[in-house]
N, C-alpha and C. Protein backbone atom coordinates (compact mmCIF):
# COMPACT_ATOMS: atom_id res chain seq x y z
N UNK A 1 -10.09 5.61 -12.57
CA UNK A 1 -8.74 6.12 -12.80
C UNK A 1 -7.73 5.34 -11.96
N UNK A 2 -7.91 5.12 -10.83
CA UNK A 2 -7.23 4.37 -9.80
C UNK A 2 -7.10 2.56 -10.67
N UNK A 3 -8.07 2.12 -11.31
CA UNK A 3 -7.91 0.91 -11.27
C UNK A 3 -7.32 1.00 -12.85
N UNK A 4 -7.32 2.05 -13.94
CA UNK A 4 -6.35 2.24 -14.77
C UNK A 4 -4.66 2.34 -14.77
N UNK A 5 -4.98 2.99 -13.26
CA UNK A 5 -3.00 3.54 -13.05
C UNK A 5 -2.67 1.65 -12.97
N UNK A 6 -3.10 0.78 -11.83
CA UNK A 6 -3.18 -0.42 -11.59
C UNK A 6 -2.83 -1.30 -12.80
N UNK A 7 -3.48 -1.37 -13.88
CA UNK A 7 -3.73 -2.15 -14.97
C UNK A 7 -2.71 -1.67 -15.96
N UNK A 8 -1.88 -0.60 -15.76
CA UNK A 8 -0.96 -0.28 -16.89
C UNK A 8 0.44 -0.69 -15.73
N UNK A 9 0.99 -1.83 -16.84
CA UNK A 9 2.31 -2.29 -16.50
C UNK A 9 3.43 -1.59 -16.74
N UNK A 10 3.56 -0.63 -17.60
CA UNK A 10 4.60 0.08 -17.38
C UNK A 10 4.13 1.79 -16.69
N UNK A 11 3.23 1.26 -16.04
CA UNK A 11 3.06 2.97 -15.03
C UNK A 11 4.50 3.16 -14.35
N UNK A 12 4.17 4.81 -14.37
CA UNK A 12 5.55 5.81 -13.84
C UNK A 12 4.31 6.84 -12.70
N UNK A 13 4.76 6.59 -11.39
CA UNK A 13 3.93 7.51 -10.53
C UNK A 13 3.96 8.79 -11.12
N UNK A 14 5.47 9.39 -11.17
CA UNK A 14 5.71 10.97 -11.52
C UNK A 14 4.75 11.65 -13.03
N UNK A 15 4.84 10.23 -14.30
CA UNK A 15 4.01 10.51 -15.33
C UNK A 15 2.99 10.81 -15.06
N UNK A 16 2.25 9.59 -14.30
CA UNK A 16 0.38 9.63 -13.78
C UNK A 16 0.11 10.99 -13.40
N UNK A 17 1.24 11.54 -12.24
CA UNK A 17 0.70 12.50 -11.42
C UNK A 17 0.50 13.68 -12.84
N UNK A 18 1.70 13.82 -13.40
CA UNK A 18 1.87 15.03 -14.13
C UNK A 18 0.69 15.10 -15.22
N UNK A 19 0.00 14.01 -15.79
CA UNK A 19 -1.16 13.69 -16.20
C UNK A 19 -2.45 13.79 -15.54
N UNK A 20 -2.05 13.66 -14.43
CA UNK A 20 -3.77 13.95 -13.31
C UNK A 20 -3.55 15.10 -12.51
N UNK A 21 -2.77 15.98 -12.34
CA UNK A 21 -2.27 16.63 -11.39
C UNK A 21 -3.53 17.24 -10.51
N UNK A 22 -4.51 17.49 -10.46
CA UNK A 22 -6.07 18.06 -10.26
C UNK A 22 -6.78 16.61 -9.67
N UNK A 23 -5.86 15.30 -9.60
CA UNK A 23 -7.12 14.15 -9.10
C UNK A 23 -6.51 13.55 -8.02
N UNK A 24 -7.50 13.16 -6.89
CA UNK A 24 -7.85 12.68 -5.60
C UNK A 24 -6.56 11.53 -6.12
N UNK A 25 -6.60 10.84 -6.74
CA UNK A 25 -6.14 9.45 -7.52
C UNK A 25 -4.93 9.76 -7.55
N UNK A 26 -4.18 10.58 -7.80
CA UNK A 26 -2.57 11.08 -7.67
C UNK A 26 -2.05 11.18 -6.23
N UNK A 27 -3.01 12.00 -5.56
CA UNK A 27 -2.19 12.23 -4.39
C UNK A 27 -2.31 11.10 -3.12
N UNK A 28 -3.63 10.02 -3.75
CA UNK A 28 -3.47 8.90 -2.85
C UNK A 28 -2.45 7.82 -2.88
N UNK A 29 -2.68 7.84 -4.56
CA UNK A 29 -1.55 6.68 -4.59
C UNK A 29 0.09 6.85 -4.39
N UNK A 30 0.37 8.05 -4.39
CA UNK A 30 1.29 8.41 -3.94
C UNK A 30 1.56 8.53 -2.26
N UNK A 31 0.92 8.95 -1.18
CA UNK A 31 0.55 8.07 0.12
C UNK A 31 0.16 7.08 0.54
N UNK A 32 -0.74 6.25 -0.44
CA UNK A 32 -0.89 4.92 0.02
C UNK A 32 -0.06 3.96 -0.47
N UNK A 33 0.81 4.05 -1.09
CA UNK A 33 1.26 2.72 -2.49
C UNK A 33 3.05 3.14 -2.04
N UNK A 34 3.34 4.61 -2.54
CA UNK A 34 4.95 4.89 -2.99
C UNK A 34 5.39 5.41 -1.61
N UNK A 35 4.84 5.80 -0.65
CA UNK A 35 5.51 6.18 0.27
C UNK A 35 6.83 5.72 1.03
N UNK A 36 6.75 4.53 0.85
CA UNK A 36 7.92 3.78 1.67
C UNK A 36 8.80 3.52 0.76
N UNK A 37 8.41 3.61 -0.76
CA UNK A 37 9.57 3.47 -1.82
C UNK A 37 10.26 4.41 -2.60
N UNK A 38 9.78 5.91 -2.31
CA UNK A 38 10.15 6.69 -2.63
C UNK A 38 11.12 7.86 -1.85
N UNK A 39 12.19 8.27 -1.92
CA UNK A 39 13.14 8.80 -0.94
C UNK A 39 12.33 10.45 -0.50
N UNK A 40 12.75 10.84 0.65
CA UNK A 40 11.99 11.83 0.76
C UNK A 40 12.40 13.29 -0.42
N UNK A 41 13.40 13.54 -1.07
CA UNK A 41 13.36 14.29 -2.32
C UNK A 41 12.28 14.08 -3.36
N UNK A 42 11.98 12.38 -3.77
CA UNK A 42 11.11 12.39 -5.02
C UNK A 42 9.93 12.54 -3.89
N UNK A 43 9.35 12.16 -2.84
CA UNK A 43 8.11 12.81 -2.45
C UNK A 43 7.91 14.10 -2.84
N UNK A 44 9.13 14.88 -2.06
CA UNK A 44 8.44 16.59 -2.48
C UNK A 44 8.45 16.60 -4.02
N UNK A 45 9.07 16.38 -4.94
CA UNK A 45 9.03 16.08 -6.23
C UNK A 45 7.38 16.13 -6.71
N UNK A 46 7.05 14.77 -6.19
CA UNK A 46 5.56 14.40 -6.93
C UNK A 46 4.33 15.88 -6.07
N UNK A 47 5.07 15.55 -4.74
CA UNK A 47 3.69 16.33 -4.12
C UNK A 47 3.84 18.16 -4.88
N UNK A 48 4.93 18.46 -5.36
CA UNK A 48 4.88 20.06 -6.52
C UNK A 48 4.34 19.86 -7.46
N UNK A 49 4.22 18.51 -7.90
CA UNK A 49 2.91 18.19 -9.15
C UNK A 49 1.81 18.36 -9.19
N UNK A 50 1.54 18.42 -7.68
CA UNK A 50 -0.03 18.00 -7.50
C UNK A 50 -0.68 19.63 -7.66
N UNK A 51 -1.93 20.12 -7.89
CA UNK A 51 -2.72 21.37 -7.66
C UNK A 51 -2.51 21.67 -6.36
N UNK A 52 -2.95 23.09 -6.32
CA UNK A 52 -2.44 23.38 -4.73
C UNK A 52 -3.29 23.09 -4.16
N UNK A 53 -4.74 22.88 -4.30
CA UNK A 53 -5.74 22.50 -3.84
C UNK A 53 -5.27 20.95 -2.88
N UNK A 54 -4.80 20.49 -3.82
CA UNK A 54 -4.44 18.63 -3.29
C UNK A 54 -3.36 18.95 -2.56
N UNK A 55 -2.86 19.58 -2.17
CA UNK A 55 -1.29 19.88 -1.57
C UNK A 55 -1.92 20.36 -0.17
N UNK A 56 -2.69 20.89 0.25
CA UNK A 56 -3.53 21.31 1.13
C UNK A 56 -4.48 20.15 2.11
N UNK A 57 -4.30 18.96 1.23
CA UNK A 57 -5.32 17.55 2.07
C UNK A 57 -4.42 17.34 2.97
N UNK A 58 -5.25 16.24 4.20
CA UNK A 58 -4.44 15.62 4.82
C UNK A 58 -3.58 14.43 4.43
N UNK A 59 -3.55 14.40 3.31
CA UNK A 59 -2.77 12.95 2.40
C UNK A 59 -1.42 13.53 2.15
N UNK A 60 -1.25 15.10 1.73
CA UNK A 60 0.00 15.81 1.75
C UNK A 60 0.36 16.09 3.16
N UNK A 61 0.04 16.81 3.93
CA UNK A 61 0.01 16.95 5.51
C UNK A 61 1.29 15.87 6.14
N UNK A 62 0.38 14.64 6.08
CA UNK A 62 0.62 13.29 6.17
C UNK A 62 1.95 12.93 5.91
N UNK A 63 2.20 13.25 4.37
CA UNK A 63 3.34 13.03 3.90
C UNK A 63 4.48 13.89 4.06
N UNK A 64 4.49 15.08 4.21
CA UNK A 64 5.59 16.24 4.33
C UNK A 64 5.32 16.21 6.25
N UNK A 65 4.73 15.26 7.06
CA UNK A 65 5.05 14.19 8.56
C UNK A 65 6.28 13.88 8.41
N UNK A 66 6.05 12.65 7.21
CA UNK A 66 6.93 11.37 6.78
C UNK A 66 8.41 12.19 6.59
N UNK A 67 8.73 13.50 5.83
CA UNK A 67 9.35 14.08 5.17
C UNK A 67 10.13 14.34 6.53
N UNK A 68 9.68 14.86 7.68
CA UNK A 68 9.74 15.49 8.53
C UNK A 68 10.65 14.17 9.76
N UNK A 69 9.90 13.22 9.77
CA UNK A 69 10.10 12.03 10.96
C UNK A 69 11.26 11.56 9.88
N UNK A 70 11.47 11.43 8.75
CA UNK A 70 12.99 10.97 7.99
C UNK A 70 14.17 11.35 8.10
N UNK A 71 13.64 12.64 8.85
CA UNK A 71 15.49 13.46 9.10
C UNK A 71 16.01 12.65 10.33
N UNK A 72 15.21 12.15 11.32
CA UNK A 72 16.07 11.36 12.19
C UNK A 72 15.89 9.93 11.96
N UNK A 73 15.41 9.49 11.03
CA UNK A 73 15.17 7.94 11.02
C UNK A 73 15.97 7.34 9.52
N UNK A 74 16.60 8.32 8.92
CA UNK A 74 17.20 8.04 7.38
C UNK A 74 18.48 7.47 7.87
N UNK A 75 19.06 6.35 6.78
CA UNK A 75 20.60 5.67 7.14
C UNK A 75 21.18 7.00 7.05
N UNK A 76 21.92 6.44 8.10
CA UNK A 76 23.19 7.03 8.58
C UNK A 76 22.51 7.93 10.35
N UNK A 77 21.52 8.21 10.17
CA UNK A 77 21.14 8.44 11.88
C UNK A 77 21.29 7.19 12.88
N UNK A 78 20.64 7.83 14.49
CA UNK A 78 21.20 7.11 15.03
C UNK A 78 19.58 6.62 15.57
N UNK A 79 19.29 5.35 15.42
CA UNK A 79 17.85 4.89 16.07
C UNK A 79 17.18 5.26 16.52
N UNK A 80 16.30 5.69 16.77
CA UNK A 80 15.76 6.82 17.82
C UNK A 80 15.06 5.43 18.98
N UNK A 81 15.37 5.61 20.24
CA UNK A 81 15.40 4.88 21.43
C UNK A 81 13.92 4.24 21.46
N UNK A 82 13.10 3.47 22.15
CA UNK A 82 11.15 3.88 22.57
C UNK A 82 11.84 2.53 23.06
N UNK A 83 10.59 2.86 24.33
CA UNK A 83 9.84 1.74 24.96
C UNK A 83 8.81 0.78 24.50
N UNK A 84 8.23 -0.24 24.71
CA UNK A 84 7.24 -1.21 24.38
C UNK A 84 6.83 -2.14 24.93
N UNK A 85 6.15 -3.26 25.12
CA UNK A 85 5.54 -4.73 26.03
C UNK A 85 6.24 -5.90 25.02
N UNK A 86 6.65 -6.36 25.47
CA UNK A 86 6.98 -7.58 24.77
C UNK A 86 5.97 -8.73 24.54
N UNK A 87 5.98 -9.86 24.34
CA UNK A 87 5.12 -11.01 24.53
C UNK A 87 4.50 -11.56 26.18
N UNK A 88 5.67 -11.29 27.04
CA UNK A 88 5.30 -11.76 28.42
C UNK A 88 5.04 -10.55 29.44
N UNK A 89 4.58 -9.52 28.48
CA UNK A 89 4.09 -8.52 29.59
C UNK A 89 4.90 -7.19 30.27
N UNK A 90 6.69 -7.57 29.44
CA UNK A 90 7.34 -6.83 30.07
C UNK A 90 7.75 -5.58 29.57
N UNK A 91 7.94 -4.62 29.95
CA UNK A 91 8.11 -3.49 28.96
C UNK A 91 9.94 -3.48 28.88
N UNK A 92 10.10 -3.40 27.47
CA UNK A 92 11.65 -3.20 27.14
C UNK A 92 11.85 -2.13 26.26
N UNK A 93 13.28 -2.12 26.06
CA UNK A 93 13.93 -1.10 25.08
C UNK A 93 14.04 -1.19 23.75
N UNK A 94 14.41 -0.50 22.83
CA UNK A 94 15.26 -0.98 21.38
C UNK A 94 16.86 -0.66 22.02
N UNK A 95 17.16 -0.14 23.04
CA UNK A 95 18.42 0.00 23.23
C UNK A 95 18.96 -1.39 24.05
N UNK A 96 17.60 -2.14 24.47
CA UNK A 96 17.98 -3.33 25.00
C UNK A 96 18.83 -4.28 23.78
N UNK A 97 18.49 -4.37 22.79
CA UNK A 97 18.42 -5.25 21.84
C UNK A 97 20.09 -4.76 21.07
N UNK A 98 20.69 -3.27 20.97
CA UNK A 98 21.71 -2.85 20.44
C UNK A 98 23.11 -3.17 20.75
N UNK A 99 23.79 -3.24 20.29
CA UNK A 99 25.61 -3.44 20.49
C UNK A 99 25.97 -4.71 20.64
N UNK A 100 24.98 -5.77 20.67
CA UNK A 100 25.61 -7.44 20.19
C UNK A 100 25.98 -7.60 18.84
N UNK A 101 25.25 -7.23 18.12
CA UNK A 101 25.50 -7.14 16.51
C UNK A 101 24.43 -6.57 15.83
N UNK A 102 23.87 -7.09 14.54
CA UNK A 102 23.15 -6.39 13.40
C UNK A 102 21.78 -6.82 14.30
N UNK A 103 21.21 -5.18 13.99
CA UNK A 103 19.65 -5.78 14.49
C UNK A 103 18.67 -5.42 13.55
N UNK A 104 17.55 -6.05 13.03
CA UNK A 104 16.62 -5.53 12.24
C UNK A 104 15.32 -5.40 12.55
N UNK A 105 15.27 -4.17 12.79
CA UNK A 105 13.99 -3.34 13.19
C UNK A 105 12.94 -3.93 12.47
N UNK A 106 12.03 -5.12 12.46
CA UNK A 106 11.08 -5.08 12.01
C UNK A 106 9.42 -5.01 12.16
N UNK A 107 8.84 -4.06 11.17
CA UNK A 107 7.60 -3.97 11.43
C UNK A 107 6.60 -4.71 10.15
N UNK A 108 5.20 -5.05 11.01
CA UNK A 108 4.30 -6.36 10.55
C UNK A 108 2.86 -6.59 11.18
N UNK A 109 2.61 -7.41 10.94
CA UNK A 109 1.07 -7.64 11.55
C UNK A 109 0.64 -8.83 11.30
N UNK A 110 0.18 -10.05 11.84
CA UNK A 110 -0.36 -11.10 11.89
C UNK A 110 -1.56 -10.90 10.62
N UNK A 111 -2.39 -10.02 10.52
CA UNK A 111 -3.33 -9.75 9.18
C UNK A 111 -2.56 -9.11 8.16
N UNK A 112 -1.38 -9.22 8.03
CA UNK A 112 -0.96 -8.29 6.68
C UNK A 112 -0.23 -9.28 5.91
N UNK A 113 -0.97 -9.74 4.79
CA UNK A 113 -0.49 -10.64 4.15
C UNK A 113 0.66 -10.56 3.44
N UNK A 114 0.96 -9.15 3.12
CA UNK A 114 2.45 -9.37 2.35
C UNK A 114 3.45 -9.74 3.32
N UNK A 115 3.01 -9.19 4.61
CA UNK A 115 4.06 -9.30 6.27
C UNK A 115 4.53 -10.91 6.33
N UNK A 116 3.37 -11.38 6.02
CA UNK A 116 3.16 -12.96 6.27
C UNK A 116 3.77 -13.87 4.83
N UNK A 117 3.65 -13.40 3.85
CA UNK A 117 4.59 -13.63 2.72
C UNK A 117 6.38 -13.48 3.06
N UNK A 118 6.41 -12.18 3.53
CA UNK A 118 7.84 -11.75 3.53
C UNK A 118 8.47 -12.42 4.87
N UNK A 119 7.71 -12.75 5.83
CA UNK A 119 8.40 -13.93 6.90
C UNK A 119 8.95 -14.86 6.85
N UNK A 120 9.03 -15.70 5.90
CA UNK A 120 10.23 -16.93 5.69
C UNK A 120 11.39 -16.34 5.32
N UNK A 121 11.15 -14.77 4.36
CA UNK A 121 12.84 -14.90 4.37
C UNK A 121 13.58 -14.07 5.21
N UNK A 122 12.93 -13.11 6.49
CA UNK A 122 13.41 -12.61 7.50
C UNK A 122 13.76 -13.90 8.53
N UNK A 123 12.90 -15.20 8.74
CA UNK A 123 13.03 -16.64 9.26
C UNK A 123 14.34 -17.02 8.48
N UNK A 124 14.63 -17.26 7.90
CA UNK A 124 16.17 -17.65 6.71
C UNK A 124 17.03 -17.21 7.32
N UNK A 125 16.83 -15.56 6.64
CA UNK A 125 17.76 -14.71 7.17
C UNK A 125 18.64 -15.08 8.87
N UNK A 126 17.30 -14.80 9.52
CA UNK A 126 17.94 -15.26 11.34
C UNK A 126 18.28 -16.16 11.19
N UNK A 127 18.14 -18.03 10.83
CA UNK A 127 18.46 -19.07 11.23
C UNK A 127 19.59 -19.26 10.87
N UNK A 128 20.23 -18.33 9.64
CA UNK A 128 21.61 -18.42 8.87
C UNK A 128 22.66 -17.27 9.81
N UNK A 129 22.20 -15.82 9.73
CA UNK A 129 23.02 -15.19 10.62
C UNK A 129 23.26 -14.92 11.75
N UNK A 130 22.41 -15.46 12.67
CA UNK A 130 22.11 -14.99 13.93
C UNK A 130 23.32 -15.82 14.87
N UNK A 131 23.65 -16.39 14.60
CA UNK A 131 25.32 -17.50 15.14
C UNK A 131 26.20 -16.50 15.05
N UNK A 132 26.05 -15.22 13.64
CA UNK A 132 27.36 -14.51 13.62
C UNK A 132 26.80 -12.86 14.32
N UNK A 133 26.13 -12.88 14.83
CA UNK A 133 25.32 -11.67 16.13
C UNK A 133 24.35 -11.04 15.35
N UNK A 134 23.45 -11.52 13.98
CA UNK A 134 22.49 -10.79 13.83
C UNK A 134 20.70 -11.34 14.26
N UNK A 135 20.16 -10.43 14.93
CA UNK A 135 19.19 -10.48 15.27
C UNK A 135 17.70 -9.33 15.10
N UNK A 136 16.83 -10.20 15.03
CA UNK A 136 15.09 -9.40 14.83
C UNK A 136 14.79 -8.73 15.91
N UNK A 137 14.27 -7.74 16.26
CA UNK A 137 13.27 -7.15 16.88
C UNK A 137 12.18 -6.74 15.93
N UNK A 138 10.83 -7.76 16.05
CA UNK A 138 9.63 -7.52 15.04
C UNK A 138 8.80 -6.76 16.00
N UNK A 139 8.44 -5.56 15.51
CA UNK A 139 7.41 -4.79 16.13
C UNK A 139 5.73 -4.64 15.53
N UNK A 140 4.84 -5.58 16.24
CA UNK A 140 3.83 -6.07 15.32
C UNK A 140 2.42 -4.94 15.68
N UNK A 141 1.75 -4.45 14.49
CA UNK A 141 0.79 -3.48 14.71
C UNK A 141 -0.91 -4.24 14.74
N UNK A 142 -0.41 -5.40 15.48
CA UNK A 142 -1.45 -5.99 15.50
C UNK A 142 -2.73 -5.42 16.70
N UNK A 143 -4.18 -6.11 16.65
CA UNK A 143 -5.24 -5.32 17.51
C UNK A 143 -5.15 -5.85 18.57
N UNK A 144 -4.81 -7.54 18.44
CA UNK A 144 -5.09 -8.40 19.56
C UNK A 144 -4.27 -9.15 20.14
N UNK A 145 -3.73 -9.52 21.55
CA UNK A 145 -2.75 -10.33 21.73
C UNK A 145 -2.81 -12.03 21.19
N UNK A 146 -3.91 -12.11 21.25
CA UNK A 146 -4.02 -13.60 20.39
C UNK A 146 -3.97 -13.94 18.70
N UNK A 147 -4.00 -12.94 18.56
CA UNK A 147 -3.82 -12.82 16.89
C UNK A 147 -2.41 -12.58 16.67
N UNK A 148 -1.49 -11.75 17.48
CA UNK A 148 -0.82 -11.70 17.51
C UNK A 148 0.80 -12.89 17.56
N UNK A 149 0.00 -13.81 19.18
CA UNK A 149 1.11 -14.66 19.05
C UNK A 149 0.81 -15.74 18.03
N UNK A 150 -0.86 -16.01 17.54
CA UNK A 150 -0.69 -17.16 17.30
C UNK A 150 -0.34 -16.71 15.61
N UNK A 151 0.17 -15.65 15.44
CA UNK A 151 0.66 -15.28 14.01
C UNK A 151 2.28 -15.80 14.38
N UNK A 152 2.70 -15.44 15.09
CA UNK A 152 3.86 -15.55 15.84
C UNK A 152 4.19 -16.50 15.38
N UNK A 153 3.42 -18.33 16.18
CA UNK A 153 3.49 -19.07 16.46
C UNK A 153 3.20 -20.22 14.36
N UNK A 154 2.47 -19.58 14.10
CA UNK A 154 2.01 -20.23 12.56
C UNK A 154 3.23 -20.00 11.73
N UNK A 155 3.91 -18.52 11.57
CA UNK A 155 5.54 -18.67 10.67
C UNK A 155 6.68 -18.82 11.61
N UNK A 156 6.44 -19.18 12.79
CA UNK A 156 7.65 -19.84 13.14
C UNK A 156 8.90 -18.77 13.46
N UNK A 157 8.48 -17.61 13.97
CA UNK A 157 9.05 -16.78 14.14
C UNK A 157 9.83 -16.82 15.66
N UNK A 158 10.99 -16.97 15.66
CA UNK A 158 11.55 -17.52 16.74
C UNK A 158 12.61 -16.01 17.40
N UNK A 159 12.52 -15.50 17.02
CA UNK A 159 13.35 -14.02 17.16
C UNK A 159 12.43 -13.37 18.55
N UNK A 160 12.65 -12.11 18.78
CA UNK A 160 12.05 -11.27 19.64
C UNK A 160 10.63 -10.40 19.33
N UNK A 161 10.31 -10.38 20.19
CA UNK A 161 8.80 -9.74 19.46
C UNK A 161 8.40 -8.54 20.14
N UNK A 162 7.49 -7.76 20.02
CA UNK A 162 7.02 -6.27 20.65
C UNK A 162 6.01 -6.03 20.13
N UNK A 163 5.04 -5.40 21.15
CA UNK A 163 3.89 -4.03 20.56
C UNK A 163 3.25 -3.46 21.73
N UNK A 164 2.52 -2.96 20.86
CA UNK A 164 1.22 -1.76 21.50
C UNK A 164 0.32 -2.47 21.39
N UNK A 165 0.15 -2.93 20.52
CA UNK A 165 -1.34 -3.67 20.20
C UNK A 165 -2.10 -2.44 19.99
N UNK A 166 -1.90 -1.02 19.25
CA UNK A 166 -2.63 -0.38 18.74
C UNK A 166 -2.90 -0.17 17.49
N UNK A 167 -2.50 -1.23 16.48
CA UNK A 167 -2.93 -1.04 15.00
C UNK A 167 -1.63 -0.06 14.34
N UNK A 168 -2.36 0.67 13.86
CA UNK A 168 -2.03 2.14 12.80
C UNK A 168 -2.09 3.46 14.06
N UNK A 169 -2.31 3.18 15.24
CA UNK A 169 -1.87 4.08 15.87
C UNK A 169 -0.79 3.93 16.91
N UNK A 170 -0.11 2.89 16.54
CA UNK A 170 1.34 2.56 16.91
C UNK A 170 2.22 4.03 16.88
N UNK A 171 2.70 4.01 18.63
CA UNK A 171 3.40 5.49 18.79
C UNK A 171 4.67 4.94 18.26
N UNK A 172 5.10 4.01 18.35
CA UNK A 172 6.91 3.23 17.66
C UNK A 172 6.59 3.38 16.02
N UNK A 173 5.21 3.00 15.45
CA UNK A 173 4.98 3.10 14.54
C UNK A 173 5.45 4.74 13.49
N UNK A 174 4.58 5.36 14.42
CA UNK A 174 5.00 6.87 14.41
C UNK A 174 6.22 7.36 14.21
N UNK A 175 6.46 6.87 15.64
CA UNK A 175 7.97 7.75 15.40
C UNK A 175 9.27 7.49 14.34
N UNK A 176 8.94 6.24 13.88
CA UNK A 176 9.46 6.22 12.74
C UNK A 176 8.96 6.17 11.12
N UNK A 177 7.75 7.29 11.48
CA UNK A 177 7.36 7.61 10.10
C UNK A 177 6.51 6.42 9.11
N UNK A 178 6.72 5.17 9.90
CA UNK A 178 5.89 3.92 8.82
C UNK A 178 4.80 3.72 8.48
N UNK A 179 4.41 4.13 7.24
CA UNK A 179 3.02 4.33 6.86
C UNK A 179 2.27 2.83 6.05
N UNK A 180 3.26 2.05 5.72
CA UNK A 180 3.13 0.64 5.20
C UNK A 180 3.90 -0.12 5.69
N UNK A 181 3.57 -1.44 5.77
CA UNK A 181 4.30 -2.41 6.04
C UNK A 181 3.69 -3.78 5.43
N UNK A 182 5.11 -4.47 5.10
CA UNK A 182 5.66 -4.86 6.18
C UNK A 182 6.95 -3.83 5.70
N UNK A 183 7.94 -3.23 6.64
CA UNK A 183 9.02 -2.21 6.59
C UNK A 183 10.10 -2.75 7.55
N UNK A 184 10.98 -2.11 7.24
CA UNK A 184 12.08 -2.89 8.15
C UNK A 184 13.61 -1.99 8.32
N UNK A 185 14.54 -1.34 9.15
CA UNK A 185 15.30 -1.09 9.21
C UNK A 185 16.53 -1.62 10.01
N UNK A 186 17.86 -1.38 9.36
CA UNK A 186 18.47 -2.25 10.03
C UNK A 186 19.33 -1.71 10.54
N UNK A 187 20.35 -1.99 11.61
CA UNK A 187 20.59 -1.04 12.36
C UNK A 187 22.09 -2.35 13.17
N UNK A 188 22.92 -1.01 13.51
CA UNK A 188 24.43 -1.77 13.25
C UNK A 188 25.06 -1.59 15.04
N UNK A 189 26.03 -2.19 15.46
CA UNK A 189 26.20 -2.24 17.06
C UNK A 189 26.22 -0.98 17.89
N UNK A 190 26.21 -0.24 17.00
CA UNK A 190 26.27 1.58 17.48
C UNK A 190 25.37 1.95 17.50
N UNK A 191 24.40 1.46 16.95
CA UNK A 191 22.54 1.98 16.58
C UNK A 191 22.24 2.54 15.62
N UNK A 192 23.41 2.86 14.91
CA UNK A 192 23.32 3.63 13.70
C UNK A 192 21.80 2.84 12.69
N UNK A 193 21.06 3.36 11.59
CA UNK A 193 20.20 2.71 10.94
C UNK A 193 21.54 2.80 9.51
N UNK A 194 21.56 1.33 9.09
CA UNK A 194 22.65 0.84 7.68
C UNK A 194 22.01 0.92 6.74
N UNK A 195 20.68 0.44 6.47
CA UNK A 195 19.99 0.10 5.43
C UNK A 195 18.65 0.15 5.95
N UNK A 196 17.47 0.36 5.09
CA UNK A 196 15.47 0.13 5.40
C UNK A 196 15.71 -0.32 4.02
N UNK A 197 14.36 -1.28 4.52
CA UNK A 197 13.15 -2.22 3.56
C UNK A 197 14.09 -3.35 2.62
N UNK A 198 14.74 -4.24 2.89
CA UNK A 198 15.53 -5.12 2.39
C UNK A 198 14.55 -6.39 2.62
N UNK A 199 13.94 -6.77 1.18
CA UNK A 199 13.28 -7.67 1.31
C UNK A 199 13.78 -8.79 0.20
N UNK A 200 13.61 -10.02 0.52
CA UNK A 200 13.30 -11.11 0.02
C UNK A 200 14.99 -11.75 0.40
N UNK A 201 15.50 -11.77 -1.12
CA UNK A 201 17.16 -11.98 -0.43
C UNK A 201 17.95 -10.91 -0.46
N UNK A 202 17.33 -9.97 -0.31
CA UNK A 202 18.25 -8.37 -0.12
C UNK A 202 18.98 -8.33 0.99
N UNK A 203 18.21 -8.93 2.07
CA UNK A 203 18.29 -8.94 3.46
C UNK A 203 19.62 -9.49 3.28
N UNK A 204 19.77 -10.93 3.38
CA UNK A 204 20.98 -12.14 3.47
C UNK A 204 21.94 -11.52 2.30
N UNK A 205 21.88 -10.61 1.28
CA UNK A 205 22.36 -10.57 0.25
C UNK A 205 23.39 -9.26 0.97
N UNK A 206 22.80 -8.52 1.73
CA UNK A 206 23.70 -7.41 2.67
C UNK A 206 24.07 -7.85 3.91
N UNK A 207 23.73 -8.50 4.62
CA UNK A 207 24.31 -9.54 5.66
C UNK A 207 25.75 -10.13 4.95
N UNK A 208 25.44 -10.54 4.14
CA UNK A 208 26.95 -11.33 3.66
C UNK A 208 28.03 -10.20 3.67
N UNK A 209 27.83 -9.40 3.37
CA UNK A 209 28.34 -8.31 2.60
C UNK A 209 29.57 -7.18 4.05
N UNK A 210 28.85 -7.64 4.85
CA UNK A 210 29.30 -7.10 6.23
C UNK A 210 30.28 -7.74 6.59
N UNK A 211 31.28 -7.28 7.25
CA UNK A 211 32.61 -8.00 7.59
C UNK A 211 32.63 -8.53 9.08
């Protein structure tokens, strides 16, 4: 069923679900796949589709988290602050990084290949705006510090860097609800969050757009 939803090009999550509403296969792909693309209204949406039985897993749990960590992390809030290690050991802020200009919260991983796809045009992005005050903070959920920089070091990522080095149990990870990546929020000299997940030339395409 999972590799059917996959193989049909014009799939609709909300159809599938309302068609499977009783299968494991609905309420995953809706936590593993739509989570980060779906606003937290159509979540509760799909997850009233599901049997109450499936509404009861930790895959719903999980998600009405997400529902929960969005009220302070949705545009128009104000960043929520955390600590972290940088590359040389030092522990810094996200409030370090705020009130020069545009900053973009980004999260990634040296093994996550779409992360590693979507890096040239967050690389673009900086080499073009960063003269007019916009800048990266990449927060990487990588295991190892060597995997880490030398991911760093292979796309040429010249911006600021951060982690835990705890994977998927990233507490920065957490607190802003990110259940996939690569994810990204962007965030304006006040800290306010402007925009999440602007990929490819979305990014530079709302950069321009700023006065």
């Amino acid at each position: 069923l999972y590799l059917e939803f996959h193989d049909n090009r014009d799939r609709n999550l909300t159809t599938f679900i309302q068609q499977h509403p009783n299968s494991i296969v609905s309420l995953y792909v809706l936590y593993r796949e739509y989570v980060s693309r779906l606003s937290s209204a159509e979540i509760k949406q799909n997850i009233s589709l599901l049997d109450a039985h499936l509404q009861q897993l930790s895959y719903a749990d999980i998600l009405r988290q997400v529902i929960e960590t969005r009220k302070v992390t949705d545009i128009g809030q104000q960043a929520p602050d955390f600590s972290i290690t940088d590359v040389d050991g030092k522990t810094v802020k996200l409030s370090d990084y705020i009130g020069q200009g545009y900053l973009l919260l980004d999260f990634w991983a040296s093994w996550c290949g779409p992360c590693r796809k979507e890096n040239p045009n967050v690389v673009e992005a900086y080499n073009k705006y960063h003269d007019q005050g916009f800048d990266v903070l990449a927060v990487s959920l990588d295991k190892t510090k060597a995997a880490w920089l030398r991911g760093i070091e292979e796309d040429g990522l010249k911006y600021h860097h951060v982690s835990e080095l705890k994977y998927w149990n990233s507490d920065v990870a957490r607190l802003y609800g990110i259940r996939s990546i690569p994810s990204n929020l962007l965030i304006n000299r006040e800290g306010k969050i402007i925009a999440k997940n602007l990929r490819g030339n979305e990014l530079q395409e709302f950069l321009s757009q700023i006065p």
